[in-house]
N, C-alpha and C. Protein backbone atom coordinates (compact mmCIF):
# COMPACT_ATOMS: atom_id res chain seq x y z
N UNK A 1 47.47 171.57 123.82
CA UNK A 1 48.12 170.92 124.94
C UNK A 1 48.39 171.96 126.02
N UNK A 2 47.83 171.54 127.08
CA UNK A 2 48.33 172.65 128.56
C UNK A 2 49.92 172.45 128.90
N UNK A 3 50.42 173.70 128.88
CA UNK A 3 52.01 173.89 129.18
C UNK A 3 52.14 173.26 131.16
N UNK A 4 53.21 172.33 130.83
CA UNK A 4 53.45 171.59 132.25
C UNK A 4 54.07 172.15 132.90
N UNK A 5 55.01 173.89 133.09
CA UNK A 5 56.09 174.25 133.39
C UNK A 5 55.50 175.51 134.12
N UNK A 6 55.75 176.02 134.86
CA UNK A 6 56.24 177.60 135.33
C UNK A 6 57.05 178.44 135.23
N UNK A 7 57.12 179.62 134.72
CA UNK A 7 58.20 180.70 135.05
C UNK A 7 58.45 181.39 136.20
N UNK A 8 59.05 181.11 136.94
CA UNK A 8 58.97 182.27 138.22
C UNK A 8 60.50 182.78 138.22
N UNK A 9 60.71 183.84 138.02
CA UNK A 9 61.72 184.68 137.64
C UNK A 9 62.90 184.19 136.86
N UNK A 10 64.39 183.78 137.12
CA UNK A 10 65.07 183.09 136.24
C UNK A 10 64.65 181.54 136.10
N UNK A 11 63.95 181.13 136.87
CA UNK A 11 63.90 179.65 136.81
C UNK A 11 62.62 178.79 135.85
N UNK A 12 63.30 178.16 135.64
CA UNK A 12 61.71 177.46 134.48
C UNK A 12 61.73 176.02 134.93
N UNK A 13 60.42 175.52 135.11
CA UNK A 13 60.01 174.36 135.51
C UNK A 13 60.03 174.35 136.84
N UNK A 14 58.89 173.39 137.50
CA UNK A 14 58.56 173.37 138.84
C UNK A 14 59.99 173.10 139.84
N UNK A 15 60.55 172.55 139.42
CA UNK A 15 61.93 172.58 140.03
C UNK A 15 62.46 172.86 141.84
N UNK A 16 61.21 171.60 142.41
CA UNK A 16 60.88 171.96 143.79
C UNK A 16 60.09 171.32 144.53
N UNK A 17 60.15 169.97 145.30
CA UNK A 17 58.76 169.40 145.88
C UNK A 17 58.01 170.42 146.86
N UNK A 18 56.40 170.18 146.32
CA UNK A 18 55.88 171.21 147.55
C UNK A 18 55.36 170.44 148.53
N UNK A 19 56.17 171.06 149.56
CA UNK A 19 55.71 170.77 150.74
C UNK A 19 54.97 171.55 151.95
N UNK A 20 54.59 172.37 151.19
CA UNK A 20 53.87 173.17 151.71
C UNK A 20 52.79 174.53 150.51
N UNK A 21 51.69 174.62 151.51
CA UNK A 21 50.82 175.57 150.31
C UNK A 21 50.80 176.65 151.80
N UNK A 22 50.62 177.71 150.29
CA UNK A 22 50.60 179.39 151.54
C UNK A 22 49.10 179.87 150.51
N UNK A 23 48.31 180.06 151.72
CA UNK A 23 47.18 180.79 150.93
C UNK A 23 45.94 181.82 151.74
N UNK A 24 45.66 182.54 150.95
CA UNK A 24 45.11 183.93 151.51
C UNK A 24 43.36 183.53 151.94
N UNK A 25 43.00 183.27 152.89
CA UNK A 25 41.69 183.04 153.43
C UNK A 25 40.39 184.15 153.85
N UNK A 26 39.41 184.46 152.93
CA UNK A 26 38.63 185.55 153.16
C UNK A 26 37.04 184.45 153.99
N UNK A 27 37.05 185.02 155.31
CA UNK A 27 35.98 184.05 155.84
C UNK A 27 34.31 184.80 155.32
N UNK A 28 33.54 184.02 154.97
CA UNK A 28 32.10 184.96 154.82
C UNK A 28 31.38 183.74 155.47
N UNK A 29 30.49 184.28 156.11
CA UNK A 29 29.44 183.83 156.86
C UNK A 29 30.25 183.73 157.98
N UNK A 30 29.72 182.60 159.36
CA UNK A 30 30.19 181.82 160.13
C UNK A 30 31.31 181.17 160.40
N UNK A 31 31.29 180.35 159.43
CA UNK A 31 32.26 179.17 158.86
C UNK A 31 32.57 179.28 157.70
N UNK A 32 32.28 179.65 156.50
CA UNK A 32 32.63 179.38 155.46
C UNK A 32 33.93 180.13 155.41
N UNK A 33 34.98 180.11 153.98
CA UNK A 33 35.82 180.54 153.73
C UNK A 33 35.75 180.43 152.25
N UNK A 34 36.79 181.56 151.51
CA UNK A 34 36.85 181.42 149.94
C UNK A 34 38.15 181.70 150.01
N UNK A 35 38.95 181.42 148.91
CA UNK A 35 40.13 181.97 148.50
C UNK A 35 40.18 183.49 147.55
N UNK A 36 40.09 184.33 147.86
CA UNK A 36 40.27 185.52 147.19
C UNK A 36 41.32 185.53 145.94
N UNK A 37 40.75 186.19 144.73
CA UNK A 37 41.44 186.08 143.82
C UNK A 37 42.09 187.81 143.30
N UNK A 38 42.87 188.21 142.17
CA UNK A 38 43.12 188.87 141.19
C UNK A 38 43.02 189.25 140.54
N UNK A 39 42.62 190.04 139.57
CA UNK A 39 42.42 190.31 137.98
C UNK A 39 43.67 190.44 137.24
N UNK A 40 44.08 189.70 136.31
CA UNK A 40 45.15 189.94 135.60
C UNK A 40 44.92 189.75 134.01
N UNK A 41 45.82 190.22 133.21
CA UNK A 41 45.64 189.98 131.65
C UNK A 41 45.28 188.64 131.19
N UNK A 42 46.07 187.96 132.17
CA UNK A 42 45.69 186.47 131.56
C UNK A 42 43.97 185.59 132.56
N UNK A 43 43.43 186.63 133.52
CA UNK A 43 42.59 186.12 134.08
C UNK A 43 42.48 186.54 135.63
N UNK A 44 41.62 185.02 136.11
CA UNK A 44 41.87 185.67 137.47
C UNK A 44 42.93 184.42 138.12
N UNK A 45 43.66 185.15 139.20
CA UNK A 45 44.99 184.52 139.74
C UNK A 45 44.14 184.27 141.62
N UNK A 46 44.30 183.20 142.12
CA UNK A 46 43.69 182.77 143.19
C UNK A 46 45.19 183.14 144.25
N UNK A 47 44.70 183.54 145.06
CA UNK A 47 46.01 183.88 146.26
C UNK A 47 46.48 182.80 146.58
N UNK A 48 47.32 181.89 145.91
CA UNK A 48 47.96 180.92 146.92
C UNK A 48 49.08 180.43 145.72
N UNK A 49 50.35 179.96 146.42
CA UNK A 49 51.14 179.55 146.17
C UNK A 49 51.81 178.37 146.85
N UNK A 50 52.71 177.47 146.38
CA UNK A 50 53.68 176.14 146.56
C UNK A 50 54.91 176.67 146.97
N UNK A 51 54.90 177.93 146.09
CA UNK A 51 56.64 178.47 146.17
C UNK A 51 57.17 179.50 147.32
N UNK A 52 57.67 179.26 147.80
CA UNK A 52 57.74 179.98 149.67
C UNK A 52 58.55 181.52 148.75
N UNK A 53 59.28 181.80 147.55
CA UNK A 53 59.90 182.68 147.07
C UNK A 53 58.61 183.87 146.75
N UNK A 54 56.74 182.99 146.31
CA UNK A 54 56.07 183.87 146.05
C UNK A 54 55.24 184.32 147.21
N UNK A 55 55.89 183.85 148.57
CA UNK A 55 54.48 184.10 149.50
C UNK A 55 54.81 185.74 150.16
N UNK A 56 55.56 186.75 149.80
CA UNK A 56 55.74 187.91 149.79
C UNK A 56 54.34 188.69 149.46
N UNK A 57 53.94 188.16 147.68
CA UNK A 57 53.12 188.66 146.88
C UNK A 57 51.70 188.13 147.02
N UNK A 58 51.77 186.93 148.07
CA UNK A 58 50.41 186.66 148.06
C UNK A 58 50.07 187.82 149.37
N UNK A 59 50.58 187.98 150.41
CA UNK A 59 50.27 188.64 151.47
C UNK A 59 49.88 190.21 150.64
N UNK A 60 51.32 190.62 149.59
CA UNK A 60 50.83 192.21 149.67
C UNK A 60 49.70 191.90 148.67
N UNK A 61 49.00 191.45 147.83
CA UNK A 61 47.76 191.19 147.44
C UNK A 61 46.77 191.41 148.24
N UNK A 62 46.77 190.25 149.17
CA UNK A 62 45.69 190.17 150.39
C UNK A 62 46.08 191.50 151.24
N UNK A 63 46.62 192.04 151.19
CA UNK A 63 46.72 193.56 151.94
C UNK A 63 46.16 194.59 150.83
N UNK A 64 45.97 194.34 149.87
CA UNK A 64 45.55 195.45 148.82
C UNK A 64 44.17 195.49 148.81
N UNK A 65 43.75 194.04 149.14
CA UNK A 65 42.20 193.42 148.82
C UNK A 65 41.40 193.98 149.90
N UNK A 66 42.15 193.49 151.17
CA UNK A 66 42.18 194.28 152.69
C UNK A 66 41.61 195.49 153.14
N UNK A 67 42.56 196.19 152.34
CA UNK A 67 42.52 197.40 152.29
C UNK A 67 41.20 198.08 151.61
N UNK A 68 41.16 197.78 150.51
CA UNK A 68 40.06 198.19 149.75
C UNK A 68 38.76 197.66 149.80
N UNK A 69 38.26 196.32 150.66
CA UNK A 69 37.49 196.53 150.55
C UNK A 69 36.98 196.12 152.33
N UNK A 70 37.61 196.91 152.90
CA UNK A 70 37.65 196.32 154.48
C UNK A 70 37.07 194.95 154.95
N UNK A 71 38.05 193.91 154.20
CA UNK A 71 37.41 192.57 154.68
C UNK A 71 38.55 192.07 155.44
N UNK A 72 38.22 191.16 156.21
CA UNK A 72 39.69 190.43 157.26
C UNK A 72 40.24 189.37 156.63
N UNK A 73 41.26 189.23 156.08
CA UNK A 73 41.90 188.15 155.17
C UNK A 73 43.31 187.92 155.66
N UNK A 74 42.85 186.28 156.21
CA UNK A 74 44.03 185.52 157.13
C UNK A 74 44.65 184.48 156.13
N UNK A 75 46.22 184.52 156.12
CA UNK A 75 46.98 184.05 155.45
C UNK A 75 47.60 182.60 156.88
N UNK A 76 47.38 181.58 155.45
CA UNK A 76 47.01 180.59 156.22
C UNK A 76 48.74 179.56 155.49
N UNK A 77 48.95 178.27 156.25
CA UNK A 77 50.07 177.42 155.37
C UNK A 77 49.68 176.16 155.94
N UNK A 78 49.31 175.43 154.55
CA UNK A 78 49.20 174.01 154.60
C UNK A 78 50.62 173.44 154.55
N UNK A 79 50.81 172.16 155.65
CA UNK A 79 52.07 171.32 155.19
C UNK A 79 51.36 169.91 155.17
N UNK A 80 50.21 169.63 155.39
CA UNK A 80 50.06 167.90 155.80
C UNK A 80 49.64 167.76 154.06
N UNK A 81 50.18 166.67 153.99
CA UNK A 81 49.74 166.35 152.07
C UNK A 81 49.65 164.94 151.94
N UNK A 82 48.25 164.79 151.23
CA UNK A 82 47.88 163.34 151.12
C UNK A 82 47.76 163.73 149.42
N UNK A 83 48.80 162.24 148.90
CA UNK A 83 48.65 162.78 147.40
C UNK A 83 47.31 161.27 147.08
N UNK A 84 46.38 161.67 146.66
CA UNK A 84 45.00 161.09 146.39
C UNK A 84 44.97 160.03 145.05
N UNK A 85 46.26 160.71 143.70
CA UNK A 85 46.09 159.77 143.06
C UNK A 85 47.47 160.59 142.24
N UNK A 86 47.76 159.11 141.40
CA UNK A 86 48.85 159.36 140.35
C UNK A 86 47.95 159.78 139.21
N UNK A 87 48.54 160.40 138.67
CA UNK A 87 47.60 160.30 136.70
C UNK A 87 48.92 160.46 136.11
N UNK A 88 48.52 159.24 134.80
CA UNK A 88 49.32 159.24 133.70
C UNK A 88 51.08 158.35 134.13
């Protein structure tokens, strides 16, 4: 069974409507765009967050990524939200 919850520092469970997404934008080509990711123990971690407490860590990420591999990576924030479907 996939765990339904988050830890983000003392707090457990999503405990928060999102109304907004913060996320790190690497453009290649023209037009296109990707979301730049992480390497971590548990995998890879995609730059973006719901939680306005983690958008500190998405930026110094995308400044590390930046940095190292001289690409231009614009930190972007969705607020318009169309929820598409209920499940369950």
């Amino acid at each position: 069974m996939t765990k339904a919850f988050v830890e983000v520092g003392e707090r457990s469970g999503l405990g928060f409507k999102v109304t907004q997404v913060i996320v790190a934008l690497v453009q290649h080509g023209d037009e296109d765009e990707a979301v730049p990711a992480v390497q971590s123990s548990m995998g890879w971690i995609p730059l973006i967050t719901a939680d306005p407490k983690c958008e500190e860590w998405v930026r110094a990420k995308a400044r590390e990524i930046a940095e190292g591999s001289g690409m231009k990576i614009r930190i972007a924030r969705f607020t318009a939200r169309e929820d598409l479907e209920v499940i369950g």
